[in-house]
Structure formats: C-alpha cells, structure tokens
Protein backbone atom coordinates (compact mmCIF):
# COMPACT_ATOMS: atom_id res chain seq x y z
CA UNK A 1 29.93 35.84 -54.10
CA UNK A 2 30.84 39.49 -53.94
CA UNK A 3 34.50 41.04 -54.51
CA UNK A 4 35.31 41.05 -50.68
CA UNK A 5 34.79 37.61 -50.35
CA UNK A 6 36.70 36.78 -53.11
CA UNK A 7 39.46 38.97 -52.37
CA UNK A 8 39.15 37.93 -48.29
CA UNK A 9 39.74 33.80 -49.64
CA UNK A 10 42.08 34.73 -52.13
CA UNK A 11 44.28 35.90 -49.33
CA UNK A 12 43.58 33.28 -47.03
CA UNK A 13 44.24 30.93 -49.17
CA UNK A 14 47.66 32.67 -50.58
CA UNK A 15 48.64 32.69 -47.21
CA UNK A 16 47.94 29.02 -46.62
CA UNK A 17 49.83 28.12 -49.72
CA UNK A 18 52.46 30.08 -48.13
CA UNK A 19 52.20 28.06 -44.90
CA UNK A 20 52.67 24.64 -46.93
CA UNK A 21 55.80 25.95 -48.67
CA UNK A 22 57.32 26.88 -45.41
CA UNK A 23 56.77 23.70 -44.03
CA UNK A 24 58.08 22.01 -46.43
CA UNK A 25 61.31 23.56 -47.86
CA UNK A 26 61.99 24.09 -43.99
CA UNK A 27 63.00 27.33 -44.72
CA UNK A 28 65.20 28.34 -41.45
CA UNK A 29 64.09 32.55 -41.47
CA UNK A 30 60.63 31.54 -40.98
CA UNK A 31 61.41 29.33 -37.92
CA UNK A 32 62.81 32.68 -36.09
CA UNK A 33 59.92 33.83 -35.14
CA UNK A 34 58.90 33.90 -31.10
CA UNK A 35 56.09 31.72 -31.01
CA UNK A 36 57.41 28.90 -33.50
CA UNK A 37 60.67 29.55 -31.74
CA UNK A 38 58.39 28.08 -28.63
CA UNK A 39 56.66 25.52 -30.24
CA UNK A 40 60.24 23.82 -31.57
CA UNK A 41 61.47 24.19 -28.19
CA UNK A 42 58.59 21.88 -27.13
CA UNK A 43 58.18 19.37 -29.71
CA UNK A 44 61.29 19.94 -32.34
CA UNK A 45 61.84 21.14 -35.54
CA UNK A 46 59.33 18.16 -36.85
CA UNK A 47 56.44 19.88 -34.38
CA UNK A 48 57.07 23.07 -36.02
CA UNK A 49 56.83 21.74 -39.44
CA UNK A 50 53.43 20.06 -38.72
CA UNK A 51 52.32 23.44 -37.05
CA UNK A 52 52.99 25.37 -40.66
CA UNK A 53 51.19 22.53 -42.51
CA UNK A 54 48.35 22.08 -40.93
CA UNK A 55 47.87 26.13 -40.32
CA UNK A 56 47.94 26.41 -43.69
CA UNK A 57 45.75 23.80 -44.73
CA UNK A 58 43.03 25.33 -42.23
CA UNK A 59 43.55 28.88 -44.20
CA UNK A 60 43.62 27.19 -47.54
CA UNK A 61 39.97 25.62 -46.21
CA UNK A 62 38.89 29.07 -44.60
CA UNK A 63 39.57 30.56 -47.77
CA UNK A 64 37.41 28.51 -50.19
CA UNK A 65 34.78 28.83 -47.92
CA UNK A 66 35.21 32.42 -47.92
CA UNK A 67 35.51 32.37 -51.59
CA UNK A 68 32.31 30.05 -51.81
CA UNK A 69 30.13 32.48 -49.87
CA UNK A 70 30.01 30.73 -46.24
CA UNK A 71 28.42 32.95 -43.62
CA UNK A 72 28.50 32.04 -39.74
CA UNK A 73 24.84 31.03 -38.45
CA UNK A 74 23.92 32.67 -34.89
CA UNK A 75 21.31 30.91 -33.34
CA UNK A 76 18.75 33.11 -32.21
C-alpha cells in the first residue's frame, strides 16, 4: 500500500460516508442538484434516497479496495 492509495480510498470512502448521511437525514440542499433533481422526477424522493445509498456504498467499497492495494488486470 503506498500513500496515494491510501489517501485515493480515504477519499472515496469519506465521500461514500458522505453519500449514506445524505440519504439518510434526507437533507433537502443536496436534493437540488440537476441530475438528482431528474432522478426524483422519475422515481420520487424514495428513488433519490436509494440513488445516494447505494452510490455511496459502491465508493465506500471502491475505497477499501483502493486502500487494500487492488489494481485493474488487462488481459493481454
């Protein structure tokens, strides 16, 4: 594990962390945004919600395995 990595998950999985709190203390600034703004006007507020939770439990993932040292694997 080098410092990059560490500092590259750290963030991603601050930010994910982040993502989870939005979603659930429904916090109405973060539901201004354009594209969220789009998503509620397809599926609700609830669709919205479950669009900040599970974003942020695929950075909070990304981020350990970041952290952990995971490299992608070209074939060829």
């Amino acid at each position: 594990m080098t410092p990059e990595e560490l500092f590259v998950g750290g963030v991603s999985v601050t930010l994910g962390v982040i993502a989870i709190a939005i979603s659930i203390g429904n916090w109405k600034p973060c539901y201004r945004l354009p594209k969220v703004r789009w998503i509620e006007s397809l599926g609700g507020r609830t669709a919205a919600r479950w669009t900040y939770a599970v974003s942020g439990a695929l950075l909070i993932l990304l981020g350990i395995a970041i952290a952990a040292g995971a490299t992608p694997r070209y074939g060829g």
